[in-house]
N, C-alpha and C. Protein backbone atom coordinates (compact mmCIF):
# COMPACT_ATOMS: atom_id res chain seq x y z
N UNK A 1 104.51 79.06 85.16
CA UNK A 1 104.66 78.93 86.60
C UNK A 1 104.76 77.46 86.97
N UNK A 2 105.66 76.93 87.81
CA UNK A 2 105.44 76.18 88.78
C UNK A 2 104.59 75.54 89.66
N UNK A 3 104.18 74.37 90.68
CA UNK A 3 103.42 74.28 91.54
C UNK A 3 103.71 75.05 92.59
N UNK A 4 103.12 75.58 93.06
CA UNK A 4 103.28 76.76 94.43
C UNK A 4 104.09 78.20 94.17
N UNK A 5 104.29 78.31 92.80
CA UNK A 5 104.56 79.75 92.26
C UNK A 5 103.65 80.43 92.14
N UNK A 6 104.04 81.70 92.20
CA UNK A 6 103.08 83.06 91.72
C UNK A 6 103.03 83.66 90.75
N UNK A 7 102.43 84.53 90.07
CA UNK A 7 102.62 85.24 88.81
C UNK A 7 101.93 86.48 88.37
N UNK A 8 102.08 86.82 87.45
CA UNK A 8 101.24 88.09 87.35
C UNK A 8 99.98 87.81 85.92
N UNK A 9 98.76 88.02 86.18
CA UNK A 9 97.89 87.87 85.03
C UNK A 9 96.98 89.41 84.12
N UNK A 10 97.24 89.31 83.70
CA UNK A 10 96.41 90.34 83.64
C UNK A 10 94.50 90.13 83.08
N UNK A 11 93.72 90.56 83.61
CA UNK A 11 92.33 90.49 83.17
C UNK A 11 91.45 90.73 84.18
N UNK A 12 90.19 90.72 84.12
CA UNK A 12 89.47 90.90 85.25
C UNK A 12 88.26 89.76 85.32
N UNK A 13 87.60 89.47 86.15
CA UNK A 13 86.24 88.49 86.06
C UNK A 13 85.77 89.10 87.05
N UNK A 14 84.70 88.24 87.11
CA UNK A 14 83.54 88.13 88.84
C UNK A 14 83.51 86.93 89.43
N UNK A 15 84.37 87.53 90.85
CA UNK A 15 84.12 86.20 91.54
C UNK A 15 84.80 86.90 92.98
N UNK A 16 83.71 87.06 94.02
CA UNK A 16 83.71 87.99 95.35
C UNK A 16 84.17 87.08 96.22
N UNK A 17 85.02 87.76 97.30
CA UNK A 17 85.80 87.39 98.79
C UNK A 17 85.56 88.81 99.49
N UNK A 18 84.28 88.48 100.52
CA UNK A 18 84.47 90.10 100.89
C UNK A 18 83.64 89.98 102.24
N UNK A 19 83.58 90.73 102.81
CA UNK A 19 83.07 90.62 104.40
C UNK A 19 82.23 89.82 104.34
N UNK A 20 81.57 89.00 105.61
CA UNK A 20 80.33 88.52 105.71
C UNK A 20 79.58 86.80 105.80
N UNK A 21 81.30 86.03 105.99
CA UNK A 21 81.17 84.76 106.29
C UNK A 21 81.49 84.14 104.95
N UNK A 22 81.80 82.78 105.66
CA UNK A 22 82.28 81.73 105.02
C UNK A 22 81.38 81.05 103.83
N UNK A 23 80.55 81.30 103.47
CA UNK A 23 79.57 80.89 102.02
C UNK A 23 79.74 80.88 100.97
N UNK A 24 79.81 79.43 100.41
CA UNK A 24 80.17 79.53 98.86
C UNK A 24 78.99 80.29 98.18
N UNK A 25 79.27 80.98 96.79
CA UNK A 25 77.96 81.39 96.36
C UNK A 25 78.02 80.87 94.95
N UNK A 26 78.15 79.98 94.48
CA UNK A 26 78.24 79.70 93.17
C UNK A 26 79.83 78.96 92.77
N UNK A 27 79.86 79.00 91.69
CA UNK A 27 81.30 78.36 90.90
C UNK A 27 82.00 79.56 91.17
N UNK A 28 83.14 79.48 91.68
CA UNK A 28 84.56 80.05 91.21
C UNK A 28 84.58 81.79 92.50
N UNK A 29 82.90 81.35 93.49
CA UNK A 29 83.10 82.34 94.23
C UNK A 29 82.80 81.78 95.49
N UNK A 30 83.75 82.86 96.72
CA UNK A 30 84.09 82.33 97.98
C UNK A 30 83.76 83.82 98.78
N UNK A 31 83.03 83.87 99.67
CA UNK A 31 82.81 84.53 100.39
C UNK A 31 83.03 84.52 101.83
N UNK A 32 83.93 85.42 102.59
CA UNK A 32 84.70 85.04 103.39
C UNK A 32 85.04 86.58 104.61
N UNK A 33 85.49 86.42 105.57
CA UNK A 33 85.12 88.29 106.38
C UNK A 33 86.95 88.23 105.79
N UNK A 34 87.21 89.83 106.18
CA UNK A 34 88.19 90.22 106.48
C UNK A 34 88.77 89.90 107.69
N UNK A 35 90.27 90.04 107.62
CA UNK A 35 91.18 89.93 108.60
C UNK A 35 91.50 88.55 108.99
N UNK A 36 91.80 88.09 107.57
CA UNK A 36 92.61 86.64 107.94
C UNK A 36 91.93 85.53 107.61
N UNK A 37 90.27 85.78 107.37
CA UNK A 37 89.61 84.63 107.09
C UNK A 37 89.38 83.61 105.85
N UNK A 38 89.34 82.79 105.90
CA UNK A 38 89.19 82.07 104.76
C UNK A 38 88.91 80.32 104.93
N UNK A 39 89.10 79.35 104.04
CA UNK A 39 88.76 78.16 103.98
C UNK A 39 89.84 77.46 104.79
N UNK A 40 89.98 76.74 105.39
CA UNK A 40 90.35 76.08 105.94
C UNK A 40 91.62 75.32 105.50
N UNK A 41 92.69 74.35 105.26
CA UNK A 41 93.56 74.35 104.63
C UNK A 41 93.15 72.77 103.77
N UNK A 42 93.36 72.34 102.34
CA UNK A 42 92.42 71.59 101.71
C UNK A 42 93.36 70.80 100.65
N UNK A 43 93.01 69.82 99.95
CA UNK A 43 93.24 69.88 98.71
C UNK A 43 92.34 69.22 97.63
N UNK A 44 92.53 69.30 96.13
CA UNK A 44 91.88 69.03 95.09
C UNK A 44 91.92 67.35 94.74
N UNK A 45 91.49 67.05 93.54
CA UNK A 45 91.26 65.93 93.07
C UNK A 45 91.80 66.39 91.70
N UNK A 46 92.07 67.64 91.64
CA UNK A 46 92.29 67.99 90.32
C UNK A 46 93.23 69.63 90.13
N UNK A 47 93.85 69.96 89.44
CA UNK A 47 95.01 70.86 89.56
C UNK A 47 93.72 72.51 89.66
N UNK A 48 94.69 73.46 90.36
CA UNK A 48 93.21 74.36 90.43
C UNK A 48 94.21 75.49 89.62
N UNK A 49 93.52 76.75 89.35
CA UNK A 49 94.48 77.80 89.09
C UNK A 49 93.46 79.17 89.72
N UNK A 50 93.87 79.93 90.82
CA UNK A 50 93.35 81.15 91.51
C UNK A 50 94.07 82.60 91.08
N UNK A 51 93.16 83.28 90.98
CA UNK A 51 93.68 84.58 90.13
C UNK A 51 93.09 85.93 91.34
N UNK A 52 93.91 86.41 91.92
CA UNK A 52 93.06 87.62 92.89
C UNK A 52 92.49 88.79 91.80
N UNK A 53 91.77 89.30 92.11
CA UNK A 53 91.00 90.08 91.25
C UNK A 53 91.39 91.69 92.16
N UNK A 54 90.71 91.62 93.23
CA UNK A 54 91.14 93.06 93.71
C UNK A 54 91.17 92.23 95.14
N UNK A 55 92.15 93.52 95.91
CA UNK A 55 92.76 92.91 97.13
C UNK A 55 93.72 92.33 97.53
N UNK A 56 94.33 92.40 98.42
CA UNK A 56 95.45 90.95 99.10
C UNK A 56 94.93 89.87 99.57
N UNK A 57 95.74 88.82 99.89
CA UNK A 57 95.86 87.70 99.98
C UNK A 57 97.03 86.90 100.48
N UNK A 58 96.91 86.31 101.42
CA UNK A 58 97.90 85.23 101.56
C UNK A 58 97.54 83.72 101.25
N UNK A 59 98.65 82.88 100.31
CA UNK A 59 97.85 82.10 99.75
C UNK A 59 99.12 81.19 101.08
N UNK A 60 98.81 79.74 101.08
CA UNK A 60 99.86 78.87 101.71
C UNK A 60 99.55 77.59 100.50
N UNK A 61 100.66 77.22 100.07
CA UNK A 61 100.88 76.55 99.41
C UNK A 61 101.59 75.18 99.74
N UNK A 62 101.65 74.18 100.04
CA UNK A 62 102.25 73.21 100.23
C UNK A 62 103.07 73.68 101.37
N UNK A 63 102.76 74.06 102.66
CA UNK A 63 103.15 74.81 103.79
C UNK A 63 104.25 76.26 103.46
N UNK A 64 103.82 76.79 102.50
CA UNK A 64 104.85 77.92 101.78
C UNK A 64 103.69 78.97 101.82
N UNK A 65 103.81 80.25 102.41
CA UNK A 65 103.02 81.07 102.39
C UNK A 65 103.63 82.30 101.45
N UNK A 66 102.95 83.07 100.40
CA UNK A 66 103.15 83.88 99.40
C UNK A 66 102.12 84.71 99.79
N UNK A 67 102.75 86.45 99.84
CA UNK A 67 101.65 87.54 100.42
C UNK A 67 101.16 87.76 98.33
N UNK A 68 99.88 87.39 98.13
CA UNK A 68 99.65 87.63 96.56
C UNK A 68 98.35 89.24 96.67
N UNK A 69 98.47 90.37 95.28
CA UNK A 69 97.59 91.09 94.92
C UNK A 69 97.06 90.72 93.92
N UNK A 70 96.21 92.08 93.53
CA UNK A 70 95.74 92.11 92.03
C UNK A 70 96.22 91.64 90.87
N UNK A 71 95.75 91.10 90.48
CA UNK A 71 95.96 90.07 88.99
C UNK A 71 97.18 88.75 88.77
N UNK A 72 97.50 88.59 90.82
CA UNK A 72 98.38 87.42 90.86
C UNK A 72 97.64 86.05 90.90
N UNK A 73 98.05 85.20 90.15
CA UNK A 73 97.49 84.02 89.71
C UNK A 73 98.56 83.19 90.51
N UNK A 74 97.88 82.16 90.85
CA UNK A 74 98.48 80.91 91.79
C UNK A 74 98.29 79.40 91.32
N UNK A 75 99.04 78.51 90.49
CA UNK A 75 98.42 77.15 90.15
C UNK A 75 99.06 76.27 91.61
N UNK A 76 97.95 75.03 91.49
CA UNK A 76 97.88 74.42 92.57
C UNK A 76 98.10 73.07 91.81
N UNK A 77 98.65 71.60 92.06
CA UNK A 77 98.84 70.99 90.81
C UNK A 77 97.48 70.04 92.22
N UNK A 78 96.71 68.59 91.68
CA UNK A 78 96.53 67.61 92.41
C UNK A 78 97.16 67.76 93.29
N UNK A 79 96.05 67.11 94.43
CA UNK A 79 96.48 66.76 95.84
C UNK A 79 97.88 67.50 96.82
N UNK A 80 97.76 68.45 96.67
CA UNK A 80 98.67 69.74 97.11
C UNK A 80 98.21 69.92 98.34
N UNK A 81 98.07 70.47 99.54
CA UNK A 81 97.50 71.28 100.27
C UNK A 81 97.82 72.85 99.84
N UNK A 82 96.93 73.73 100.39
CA UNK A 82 96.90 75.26 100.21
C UNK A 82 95.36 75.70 100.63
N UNK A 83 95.36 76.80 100.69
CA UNK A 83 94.38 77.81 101.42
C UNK A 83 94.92 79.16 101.24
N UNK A 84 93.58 79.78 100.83
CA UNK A 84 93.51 81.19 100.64
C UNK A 84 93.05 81.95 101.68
N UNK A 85 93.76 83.24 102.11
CA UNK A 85 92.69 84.17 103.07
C UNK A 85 92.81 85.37 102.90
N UNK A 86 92.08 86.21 103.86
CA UNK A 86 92.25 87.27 103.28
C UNK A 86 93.62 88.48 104.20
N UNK A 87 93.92 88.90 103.49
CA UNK A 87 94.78 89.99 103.75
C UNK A 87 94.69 90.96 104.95
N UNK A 88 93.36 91.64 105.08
CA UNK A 88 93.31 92.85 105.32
C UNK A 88 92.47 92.45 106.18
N UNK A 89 92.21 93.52 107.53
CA UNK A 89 91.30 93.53 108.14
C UNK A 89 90.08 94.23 108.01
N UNK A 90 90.69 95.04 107.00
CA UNK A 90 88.78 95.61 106.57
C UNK A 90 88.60 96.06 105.45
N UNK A 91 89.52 95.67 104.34
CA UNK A 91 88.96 95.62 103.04
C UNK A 91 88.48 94.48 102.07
N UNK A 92 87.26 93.91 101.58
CA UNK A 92 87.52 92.70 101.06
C UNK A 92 88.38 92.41 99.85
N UNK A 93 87.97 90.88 99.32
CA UNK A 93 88.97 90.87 98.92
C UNK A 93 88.29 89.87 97.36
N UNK A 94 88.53 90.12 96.26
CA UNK A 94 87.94 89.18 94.92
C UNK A 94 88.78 88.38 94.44
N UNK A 95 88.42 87.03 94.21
CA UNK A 95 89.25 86.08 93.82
C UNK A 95 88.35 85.38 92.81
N UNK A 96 88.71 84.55 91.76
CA UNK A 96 88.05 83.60 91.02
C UNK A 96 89.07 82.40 90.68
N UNK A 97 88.31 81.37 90.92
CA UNK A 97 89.12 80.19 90.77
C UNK A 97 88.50 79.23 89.82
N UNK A 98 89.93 78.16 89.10
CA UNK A 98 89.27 77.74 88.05
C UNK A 98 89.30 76.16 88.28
N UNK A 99 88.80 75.26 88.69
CA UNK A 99 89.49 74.21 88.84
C UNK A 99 89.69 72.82 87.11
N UNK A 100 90.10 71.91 87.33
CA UNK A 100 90.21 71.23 85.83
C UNK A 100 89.06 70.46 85.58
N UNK A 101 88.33 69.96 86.70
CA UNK A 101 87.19 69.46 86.17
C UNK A 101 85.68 70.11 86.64
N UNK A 102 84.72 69.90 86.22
CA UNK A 102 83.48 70.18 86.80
C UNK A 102 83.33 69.05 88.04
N UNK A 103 83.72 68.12 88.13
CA UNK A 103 83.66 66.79 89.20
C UNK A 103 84.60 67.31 89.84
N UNK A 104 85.28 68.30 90.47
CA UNK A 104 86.26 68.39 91.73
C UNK A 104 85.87 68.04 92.75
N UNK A 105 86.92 67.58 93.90
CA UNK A 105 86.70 67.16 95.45
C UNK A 105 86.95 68.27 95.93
N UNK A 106 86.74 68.03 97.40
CA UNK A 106 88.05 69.00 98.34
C UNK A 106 87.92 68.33 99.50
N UNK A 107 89.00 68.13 99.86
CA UNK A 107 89.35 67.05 100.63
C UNK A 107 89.90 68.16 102.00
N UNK A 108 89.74 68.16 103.02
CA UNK A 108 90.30 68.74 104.03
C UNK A 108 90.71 68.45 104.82
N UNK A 109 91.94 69.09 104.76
CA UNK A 109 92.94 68.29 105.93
C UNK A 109 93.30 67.84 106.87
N UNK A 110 92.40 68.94 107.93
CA UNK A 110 92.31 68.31 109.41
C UNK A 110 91.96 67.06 109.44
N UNK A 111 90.44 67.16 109.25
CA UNK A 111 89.75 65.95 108.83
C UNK A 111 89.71 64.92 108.18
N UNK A 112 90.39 64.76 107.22
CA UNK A 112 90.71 64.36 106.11
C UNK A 112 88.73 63.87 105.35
N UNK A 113 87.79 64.85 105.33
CA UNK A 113 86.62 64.55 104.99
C UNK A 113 86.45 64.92 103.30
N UNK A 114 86.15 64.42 102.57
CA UNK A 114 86.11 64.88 101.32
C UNK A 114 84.80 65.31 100.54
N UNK A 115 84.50 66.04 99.94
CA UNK A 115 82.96 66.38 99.26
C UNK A 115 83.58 66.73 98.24
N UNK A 116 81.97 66.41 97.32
CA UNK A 116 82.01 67.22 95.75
C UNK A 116 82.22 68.98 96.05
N UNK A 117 82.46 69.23 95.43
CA UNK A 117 82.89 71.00 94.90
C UNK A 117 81.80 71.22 94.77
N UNK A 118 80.85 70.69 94.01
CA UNK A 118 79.16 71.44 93.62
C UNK A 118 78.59 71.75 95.24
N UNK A 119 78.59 70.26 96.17
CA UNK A 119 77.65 70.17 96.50
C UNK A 119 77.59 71.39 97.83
N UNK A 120 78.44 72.38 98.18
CA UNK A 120 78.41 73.14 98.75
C UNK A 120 77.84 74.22 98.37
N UNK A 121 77.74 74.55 96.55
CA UNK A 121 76.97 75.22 95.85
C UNK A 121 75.38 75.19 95.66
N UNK A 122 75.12 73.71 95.97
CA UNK A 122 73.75 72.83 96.10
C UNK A 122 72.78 73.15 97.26
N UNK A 123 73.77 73.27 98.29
CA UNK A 123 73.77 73.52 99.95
C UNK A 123 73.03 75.28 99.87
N UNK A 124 74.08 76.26 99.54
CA UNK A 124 74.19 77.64 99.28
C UNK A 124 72.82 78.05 98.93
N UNK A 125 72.55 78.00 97.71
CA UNK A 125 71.16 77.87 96.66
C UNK A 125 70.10 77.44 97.91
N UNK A 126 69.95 76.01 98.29
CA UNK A 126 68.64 75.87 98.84
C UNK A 126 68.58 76.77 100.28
N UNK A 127 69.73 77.06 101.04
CA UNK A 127 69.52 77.97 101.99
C UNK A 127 69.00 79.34 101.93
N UNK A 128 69.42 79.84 100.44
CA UNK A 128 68.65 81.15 99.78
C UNK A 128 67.23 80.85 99.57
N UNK A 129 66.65 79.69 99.29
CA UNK A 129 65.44 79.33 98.60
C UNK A 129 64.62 79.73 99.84
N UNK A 130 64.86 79.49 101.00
CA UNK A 130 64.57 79.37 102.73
C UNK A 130 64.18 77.60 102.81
C-alpha cells in the first residue's frame, strides 16, 4: 500500500472503539461513542499503520476520506494529517493501531499542540486509580 491507501488484512487482535467517550485506554486502544465520533484530526512523529477489527469507519487521510471495514488496514507515513471515526450510529467499532516507535507524538492540528502518545495512557491509568 501507499500513503493514504487502503487494504485488506487479514487477522484479528484487541484493541476497542465503542460507545462511551473519548478515552485512551492503553497502547493501540481508542475509545470513542458512535455516530461519527472520534479523535480529532492529528499527525505522527512517526509512520502509523491502523487495522479495523470489527465495524466501519471513516478514516480521512491527508484531506481524502476512505469509508474502511473489517480487516482494512490504513498506513499513515510521518507527519500526514488523518483521523479516524466511527461509522455508525449505534454500533461500535474495534480498531488497533501500530505506531513505529514507542516515543510517538501527536501533534494536532487545530492547535498545532503536541504530546507524547504514552502520556495520555499515563493520564487514563491514574484517573482509574481515583
Amino acid at each position: 500500500m501507499y500513503a493514504g491507501e487502503t487494504g485488506r488484512c487479514v487477522g484479528d487482535a484487541g484493541a476497542v472503539l465503542a460507545p462511551g467517550g473519548e478515552i485512551p485506554d492503553g497502547p493501540g486502544r481508542h475509545d470513542a461513542p458512535t455516530g461519527g465520533a472520534g479523535i480529532a484530526l492529528h499527525t505522527h512523529d512517526c509512520p502509523e499503520s491502523v487495522t479495523v477489527l470489527e465495524g466501519d469507519a471513516v478514516v480521512e487521510i491527508d484531506g481524502t476520506e476512505h469509508h474502511v471495514t473489517r480487516f482494512d488496514t490504513t498506513y499513515v507515513p510521518a507527519g500526514m494529517p488523518h483521523r479516524f471515526r466511527n461509522a455508525s450510529a449505534t454500533e461500535p467499532m474495534r480498531i488497533l493501531w501500530i505506531h513505529a516507535t514507542v516515543d510517538v507524538t501527536r501533534t494536532m492540528v487545530e492547535t498545532g499542540v503536541t504530546a507524547r502518545g504514552d502520556a495520555e495512557h499515563h493520564e487514563a491509568a491514574a484517573e482509574k486509580r481515583g
